[in-house]
PDB file of N, CA and C in Angstrom:
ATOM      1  N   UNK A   1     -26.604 -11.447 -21.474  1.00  0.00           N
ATOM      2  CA  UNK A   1     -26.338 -12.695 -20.816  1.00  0.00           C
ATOM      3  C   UNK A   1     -26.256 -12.424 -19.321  1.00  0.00           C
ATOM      4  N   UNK A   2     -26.413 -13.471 -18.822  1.00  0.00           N
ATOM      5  CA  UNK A   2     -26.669 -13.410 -17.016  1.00  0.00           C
ATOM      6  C   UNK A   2     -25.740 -14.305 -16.576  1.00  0.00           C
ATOM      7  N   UNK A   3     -25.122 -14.153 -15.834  1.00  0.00           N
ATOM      8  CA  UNK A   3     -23.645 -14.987 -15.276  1.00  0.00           C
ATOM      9  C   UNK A   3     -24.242 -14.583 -13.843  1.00  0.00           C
ATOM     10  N   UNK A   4     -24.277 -15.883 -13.171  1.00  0.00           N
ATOM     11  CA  UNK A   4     -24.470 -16.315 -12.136  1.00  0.00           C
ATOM     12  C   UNK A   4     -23.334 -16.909 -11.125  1.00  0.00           C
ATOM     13  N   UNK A   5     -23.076 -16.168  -9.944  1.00  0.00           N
ATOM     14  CA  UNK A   5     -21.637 -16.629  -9.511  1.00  0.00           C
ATOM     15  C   UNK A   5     -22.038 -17.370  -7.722  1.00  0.00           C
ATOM     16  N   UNK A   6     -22.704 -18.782  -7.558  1.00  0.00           N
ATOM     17  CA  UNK A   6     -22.525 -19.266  -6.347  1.00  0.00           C
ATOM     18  C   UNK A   6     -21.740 -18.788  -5.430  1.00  0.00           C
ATOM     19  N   UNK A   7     -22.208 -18.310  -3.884  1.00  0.00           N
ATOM     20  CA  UNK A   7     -21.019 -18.108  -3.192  1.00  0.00           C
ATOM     21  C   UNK A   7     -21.598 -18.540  -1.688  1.00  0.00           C
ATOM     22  N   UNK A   8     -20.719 -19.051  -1.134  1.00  0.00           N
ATOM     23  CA  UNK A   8     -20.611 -19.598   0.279  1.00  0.00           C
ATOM     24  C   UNK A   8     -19.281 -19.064   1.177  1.00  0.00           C
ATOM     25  N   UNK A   9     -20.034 -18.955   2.075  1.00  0.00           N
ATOM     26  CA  UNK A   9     -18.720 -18.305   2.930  1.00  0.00           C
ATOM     27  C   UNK A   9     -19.009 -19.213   4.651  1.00  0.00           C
ATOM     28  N   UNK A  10     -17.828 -19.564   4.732  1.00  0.00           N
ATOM     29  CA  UNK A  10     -17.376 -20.088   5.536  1.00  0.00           C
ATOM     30  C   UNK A  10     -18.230 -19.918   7.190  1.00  0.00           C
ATOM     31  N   UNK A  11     -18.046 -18.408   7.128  1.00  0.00           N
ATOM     32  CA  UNK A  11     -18.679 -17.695   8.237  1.00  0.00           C
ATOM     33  C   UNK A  11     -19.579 -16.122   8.346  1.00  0.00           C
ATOM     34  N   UNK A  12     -20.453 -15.574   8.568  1.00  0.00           N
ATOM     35  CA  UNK A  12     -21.518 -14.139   8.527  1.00  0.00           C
ATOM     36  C   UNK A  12     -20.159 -13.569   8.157  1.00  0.00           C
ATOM     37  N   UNK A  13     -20.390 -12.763   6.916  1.00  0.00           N
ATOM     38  CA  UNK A  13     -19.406 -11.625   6.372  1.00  0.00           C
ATOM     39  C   UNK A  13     -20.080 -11.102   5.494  1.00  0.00           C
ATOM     40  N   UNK A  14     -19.210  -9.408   4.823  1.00  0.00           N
ATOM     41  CA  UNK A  14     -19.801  -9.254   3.984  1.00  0.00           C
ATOM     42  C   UNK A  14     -18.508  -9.083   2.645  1.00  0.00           C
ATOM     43  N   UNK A  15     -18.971  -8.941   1.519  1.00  0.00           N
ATOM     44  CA  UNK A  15     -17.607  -9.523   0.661  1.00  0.00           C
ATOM     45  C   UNK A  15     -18.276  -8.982  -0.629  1.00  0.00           C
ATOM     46  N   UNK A  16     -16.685  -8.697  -1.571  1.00  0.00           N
ATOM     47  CA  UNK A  16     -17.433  -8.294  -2.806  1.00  0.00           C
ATOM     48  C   UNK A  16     -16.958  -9.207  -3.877  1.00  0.00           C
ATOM     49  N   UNK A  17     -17.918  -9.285  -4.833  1.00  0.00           N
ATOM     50  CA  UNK A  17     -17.590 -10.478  -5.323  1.00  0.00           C
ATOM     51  C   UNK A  17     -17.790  -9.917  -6.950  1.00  0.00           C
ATOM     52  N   UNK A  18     -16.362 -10.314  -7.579  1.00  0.00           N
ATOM     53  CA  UNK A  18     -15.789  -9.595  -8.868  1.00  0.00           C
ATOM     54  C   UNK A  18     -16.090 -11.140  -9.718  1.00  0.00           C
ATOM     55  N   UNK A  19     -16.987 -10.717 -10.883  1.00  0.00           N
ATOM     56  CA  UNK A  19     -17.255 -11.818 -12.148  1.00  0.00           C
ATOM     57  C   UNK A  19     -16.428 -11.269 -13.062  1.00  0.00           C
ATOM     58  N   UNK A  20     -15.444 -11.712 -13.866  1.00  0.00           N
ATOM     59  CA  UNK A  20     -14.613 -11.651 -15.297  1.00  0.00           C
ATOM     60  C   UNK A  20     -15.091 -12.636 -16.075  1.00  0.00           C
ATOM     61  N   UNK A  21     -15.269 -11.996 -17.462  1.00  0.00           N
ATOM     62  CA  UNK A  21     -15.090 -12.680 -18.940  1.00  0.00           C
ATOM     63  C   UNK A  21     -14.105 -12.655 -19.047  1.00  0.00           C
ATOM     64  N   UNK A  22     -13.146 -13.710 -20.026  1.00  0.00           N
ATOM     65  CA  UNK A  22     -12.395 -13.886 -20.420  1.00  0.00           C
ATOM     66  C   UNK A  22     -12.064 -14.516 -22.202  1.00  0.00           C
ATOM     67  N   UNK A  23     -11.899 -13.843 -22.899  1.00  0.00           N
ATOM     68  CA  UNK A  23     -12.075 -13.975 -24.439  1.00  0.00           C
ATOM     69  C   UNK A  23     -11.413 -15.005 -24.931  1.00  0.00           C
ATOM     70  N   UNK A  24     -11.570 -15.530 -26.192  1.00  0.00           N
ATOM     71  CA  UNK A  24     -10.732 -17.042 -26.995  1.00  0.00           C
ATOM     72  C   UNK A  24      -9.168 -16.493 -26.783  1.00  0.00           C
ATOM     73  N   UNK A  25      -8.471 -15.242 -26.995  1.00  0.00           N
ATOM     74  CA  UNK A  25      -7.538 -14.518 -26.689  1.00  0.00           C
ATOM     75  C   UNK A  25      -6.563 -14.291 -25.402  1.00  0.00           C
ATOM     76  N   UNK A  26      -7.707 -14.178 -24.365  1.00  0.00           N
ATOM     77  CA  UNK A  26      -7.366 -14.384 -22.846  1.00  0.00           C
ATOM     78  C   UNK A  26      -7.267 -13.035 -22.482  1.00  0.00           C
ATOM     79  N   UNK A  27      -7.633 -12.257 -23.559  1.00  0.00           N
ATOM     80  CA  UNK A  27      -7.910 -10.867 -22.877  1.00  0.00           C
ATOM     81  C   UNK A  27      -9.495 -10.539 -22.125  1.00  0.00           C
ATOM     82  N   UNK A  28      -9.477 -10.175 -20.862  1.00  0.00           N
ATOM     83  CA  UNK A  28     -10.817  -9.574 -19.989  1.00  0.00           C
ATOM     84  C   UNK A  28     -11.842  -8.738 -21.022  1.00  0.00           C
ATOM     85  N   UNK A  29     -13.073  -9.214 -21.567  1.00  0.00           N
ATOM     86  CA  UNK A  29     -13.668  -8.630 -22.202  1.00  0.00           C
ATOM     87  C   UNK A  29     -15.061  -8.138 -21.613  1.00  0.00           C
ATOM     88  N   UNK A  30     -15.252  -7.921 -19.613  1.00  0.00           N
ATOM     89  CA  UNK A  30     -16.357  -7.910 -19.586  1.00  0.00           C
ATOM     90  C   UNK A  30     -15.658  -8.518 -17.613  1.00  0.00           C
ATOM     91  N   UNK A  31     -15.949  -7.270 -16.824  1.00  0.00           N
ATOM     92  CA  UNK A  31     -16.005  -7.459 -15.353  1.00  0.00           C
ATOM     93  C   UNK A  31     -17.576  -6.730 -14.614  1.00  0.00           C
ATOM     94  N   UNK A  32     -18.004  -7.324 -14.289  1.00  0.00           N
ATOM     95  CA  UNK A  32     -18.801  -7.188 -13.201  1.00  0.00           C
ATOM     96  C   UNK A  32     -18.840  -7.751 -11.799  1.00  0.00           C
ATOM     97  N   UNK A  33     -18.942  -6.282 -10.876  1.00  0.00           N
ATOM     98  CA  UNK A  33     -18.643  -6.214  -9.510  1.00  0.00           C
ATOM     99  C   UNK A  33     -19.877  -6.271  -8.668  1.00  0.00           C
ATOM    100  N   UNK A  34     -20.043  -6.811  -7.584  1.00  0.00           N
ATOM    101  CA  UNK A  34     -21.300  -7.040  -6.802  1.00  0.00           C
ATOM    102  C   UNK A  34     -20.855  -6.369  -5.253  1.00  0.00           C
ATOM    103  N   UNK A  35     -20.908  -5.635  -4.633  1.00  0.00           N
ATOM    104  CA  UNK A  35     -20.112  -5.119  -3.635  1.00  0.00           C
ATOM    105  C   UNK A  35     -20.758  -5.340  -2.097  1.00  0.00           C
ATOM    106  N   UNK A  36     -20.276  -4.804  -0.907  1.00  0.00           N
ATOM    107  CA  UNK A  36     -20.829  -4.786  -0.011  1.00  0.00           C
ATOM    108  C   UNK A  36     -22.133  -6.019  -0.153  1.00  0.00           C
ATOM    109  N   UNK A  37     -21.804  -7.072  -0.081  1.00  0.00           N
ATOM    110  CA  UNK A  37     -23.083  -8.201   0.204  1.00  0.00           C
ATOM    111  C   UNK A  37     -22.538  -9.283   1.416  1.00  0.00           C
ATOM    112  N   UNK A  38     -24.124  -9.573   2.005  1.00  0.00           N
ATOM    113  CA  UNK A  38     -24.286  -9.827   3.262  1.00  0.00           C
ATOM    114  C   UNK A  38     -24.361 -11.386   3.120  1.00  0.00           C
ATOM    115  N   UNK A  39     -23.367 -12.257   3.918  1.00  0.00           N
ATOM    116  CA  UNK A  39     -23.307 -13.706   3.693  1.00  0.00           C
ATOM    117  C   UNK A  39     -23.583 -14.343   5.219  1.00  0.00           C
ATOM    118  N   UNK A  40     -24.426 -15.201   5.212  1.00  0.00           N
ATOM    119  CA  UNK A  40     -24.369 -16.023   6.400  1.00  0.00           C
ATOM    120  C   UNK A  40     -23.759 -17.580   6.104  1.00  0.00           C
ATOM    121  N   UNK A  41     -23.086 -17.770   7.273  1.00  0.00           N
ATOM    122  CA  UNK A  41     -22.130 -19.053   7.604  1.00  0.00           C
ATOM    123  C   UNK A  41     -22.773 -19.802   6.738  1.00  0.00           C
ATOM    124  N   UNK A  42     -22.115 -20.789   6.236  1.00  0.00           N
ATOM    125  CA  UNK A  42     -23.122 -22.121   5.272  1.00  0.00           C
ATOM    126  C   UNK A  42     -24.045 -21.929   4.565  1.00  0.00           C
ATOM    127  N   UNK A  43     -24.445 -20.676   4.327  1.00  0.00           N
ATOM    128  CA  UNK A  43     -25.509 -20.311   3.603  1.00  0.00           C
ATOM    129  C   UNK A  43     -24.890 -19.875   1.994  1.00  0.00           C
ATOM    130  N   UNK A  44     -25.249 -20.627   1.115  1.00  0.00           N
ATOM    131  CA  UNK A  44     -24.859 -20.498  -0.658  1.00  0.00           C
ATOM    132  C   UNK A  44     -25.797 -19.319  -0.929  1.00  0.00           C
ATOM    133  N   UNK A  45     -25.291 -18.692  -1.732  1.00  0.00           N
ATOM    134  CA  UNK A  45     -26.108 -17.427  -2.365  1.00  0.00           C
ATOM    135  C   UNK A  45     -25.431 -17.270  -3.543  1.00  0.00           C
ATOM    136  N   UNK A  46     -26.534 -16.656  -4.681  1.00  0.00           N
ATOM    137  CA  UNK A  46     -25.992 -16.726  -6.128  1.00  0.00           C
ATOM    138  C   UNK A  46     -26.207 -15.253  -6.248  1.00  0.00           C
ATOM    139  N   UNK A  47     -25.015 -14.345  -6.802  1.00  0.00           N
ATOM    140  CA  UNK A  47     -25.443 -13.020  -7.465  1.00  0.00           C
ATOM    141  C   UNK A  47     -24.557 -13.200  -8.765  1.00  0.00           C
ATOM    142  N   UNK A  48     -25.831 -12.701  -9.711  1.00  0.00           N
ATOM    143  CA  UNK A  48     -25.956 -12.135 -10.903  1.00  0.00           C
ATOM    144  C   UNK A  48     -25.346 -10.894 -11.423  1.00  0.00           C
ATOM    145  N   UNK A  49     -24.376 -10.885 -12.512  1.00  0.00           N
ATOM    146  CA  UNK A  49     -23.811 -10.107 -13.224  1.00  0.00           C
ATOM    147  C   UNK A  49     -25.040  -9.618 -14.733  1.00  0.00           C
ATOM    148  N   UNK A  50     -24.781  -9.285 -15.683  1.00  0.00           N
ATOM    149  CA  UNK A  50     -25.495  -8.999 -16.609  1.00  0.00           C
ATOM    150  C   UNK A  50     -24.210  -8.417 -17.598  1.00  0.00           C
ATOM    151  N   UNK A  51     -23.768  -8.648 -18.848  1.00  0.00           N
ATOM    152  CA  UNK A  51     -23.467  -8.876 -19.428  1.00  0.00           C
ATOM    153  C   UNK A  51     -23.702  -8.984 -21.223  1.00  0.00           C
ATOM    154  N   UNK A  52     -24.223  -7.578 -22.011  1.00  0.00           N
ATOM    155  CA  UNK A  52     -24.271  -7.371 -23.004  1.00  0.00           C
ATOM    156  C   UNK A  52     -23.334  -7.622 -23.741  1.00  0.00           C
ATOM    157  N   UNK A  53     -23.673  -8.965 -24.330  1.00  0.00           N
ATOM    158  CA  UNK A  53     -22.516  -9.499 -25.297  1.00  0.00           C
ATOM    159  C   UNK A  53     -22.370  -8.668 -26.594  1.00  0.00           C
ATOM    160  N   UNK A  54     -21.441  -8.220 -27.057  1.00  0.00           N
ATOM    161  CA  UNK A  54     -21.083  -7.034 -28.567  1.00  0.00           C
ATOM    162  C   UNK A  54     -21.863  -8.588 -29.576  1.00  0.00           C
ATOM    163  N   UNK A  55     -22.305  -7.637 -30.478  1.00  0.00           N
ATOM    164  CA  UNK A  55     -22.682  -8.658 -32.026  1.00  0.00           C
ATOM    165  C   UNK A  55     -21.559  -9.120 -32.235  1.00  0.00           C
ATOM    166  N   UNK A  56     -20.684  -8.440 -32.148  1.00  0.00           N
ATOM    167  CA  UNK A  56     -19.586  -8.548 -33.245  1.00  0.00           C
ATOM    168  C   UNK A  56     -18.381  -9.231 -31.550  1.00  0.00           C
ATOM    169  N   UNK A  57     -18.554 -10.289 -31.272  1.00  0.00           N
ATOM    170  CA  UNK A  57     -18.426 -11.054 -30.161  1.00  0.00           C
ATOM    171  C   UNK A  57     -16.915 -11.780 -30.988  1.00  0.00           C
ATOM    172  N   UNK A  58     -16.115 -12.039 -30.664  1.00  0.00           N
ATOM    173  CA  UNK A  58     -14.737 -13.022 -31.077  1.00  0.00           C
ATOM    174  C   UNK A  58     -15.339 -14.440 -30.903  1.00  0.00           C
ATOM    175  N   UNK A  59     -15.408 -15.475 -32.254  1.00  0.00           N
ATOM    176  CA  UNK A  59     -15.841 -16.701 -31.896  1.00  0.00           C
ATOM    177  C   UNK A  59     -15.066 -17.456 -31.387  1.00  0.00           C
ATOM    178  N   UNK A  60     -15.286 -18.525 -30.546  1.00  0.00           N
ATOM    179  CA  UNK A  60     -14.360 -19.133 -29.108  1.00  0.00           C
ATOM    180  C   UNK A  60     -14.938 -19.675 -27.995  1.00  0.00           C
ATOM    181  N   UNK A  61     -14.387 -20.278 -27.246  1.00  0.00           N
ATOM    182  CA  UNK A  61     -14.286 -20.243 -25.695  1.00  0.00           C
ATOM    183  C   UNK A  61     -13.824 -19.154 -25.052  1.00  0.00           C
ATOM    184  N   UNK A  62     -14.881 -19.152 -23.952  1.00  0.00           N
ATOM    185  CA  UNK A  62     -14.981 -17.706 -22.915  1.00  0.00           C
ATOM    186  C   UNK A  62     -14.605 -18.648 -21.341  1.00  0.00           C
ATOM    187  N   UNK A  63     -13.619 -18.063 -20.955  1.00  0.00           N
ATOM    188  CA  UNK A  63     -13.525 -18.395 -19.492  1.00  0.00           C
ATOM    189  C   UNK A  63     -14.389 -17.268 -18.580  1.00  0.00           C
ATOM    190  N   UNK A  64     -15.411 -17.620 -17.445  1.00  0.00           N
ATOM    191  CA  UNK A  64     -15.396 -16.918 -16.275  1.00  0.00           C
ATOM    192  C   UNK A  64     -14.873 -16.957 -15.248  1.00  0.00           C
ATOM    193  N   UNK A  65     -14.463 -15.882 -14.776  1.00  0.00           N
ATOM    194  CA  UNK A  65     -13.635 -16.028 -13.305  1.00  0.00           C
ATOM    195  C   UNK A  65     -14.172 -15.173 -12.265  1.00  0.00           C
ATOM    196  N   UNK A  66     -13.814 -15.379 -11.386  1.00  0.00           N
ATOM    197  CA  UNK A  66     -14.570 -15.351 -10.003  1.00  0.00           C
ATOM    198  C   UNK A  66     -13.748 -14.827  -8.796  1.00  0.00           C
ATOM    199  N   UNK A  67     -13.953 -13.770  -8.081  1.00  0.00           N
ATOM    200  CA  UNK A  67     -13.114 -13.095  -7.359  1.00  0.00           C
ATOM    201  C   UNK A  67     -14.196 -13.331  -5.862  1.00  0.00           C
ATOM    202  N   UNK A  68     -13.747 -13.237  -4.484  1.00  0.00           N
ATOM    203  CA  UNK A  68     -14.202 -12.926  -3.586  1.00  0.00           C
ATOM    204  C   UNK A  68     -12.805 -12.249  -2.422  1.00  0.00           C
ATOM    205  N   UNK A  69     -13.614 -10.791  -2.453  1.00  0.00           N
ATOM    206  CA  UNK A  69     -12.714  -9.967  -1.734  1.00  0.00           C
ATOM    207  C   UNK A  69     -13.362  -8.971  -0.755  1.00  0.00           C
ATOM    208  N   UNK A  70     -12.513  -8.668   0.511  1.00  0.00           N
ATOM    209  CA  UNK A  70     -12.944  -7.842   1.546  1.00  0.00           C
ATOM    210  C   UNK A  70     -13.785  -6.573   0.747  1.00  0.00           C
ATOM    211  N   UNK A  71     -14.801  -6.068   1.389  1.00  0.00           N
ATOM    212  CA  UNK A  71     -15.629  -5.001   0.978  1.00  0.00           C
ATOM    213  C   UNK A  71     -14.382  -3.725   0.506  1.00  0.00           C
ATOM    214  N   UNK A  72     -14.973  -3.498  -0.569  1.00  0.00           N
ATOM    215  CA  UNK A  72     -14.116  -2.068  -1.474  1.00  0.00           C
ATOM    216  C   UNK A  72     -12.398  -2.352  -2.050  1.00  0.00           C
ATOM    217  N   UNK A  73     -12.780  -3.652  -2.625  1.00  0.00           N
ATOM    218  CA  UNK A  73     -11.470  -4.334  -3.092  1.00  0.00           C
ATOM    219  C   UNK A  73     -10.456  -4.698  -1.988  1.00  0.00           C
ATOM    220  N   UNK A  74     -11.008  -5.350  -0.852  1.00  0.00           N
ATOM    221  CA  UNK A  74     -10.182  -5.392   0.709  1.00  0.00           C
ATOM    222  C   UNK A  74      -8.949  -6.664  -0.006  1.00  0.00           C
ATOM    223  N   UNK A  75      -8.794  -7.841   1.014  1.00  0.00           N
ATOM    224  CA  UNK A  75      -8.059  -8.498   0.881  1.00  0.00           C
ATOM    225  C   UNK A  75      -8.963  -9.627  -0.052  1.00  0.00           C
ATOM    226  N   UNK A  76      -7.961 -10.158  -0.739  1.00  0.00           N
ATOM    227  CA  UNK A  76      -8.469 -11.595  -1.817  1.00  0.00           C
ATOM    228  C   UNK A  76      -8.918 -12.556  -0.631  1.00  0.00           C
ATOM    229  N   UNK A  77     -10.330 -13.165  -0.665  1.00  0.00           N
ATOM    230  CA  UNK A  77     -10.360 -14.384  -0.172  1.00  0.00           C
ATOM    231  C   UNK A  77     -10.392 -15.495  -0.440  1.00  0.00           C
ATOM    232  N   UNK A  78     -11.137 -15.664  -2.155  1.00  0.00           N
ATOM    233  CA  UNK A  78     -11.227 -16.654  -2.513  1.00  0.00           C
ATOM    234  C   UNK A  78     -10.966 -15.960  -4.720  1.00  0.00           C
ATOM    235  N   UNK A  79     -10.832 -16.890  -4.810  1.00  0.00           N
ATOM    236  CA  UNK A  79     -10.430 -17.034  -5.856  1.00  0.00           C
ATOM    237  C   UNK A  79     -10.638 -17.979  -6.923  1.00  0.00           C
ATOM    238  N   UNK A  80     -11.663 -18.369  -8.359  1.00  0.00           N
ATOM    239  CA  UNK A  80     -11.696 -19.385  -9.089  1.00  0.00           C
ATOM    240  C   UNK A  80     -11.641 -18.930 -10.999  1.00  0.00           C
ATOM    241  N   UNK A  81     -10.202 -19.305 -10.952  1.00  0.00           N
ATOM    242  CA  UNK A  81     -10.153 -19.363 -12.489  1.00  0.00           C
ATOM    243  C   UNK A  81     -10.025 -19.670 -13.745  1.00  0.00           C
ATOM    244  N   UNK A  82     -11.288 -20.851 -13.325  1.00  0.00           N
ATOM    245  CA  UNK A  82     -11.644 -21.522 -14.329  1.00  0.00           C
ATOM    246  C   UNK A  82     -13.264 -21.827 -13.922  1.00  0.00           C
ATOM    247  N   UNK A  83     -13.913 -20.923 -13.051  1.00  0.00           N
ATOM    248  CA  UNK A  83     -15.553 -20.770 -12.619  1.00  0.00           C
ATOM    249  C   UNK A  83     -16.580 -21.946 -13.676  1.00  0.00           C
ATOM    250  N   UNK A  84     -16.220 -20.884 -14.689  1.00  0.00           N
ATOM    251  CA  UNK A  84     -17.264 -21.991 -16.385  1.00  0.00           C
ATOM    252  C   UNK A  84     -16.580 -21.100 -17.291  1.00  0.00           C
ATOM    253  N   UNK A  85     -17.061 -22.439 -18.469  1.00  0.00           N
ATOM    254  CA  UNK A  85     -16.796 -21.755 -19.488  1.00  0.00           C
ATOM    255  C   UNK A  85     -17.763 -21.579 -20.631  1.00  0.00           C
ATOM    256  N   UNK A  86     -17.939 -21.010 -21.423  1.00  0.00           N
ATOM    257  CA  UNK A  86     -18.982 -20.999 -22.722  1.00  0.00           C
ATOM    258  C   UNK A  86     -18.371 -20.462 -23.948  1.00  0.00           C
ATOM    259  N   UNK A  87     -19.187 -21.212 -25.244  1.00  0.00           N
ATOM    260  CA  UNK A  87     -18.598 -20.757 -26.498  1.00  0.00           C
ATOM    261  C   UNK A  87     -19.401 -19.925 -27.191  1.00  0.00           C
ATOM    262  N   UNK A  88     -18.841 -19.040 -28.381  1.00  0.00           N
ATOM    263  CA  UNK A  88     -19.595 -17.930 -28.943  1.00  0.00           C
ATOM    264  C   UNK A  88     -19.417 -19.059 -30.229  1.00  0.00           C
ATOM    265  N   UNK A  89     -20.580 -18.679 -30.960  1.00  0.00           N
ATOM    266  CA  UNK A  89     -20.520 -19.143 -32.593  1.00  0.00           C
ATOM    267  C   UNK A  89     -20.462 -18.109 -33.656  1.00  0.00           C
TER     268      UNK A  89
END
């Protein structure tokens, strides 16, 4: 699976930007990190996680969540946790 995480930044920075799964349970089953990336002011940009879902997957609702933080886990800038959600069958 491909989880796609929109990001806009306010102003030219560069920022790393942390994707979480989140299981029917609410335990983290699945983080992917995008690091050192280059943002211009008003400019939206989407990076892609990838995400090998197990067969044997917990059936449910999956929360994604969404981190944006200074390069090499710096300071939190932004934060969304409740990004999307999707169900397993």
């Amino acid at each position: 699976m491909t989880i796609g995480a929109l990001v806009t930044s306010n102003s030219a920075s560069r920022a790393l930007v942390d994707v979480e799964v989140y299981g029917p349970t609410g335990a983290r089953v699945f983080q992917g990190v995008v690091d050192n990336q280059q943002f211009s002011a008003g400019q939206p940009r989407t990076l892609s996680v990838s995400w090998d879902v197990p067969s044997n997957a917990a059936v449910g609702t999956y929360t994604v969540k969404v981190g944006v933080f200074k390069v090499g886990w710096g300071i939190l800038f932004a934060w969304g946790d409740a990004a999307a959600h999707f169900t397993v069958y």
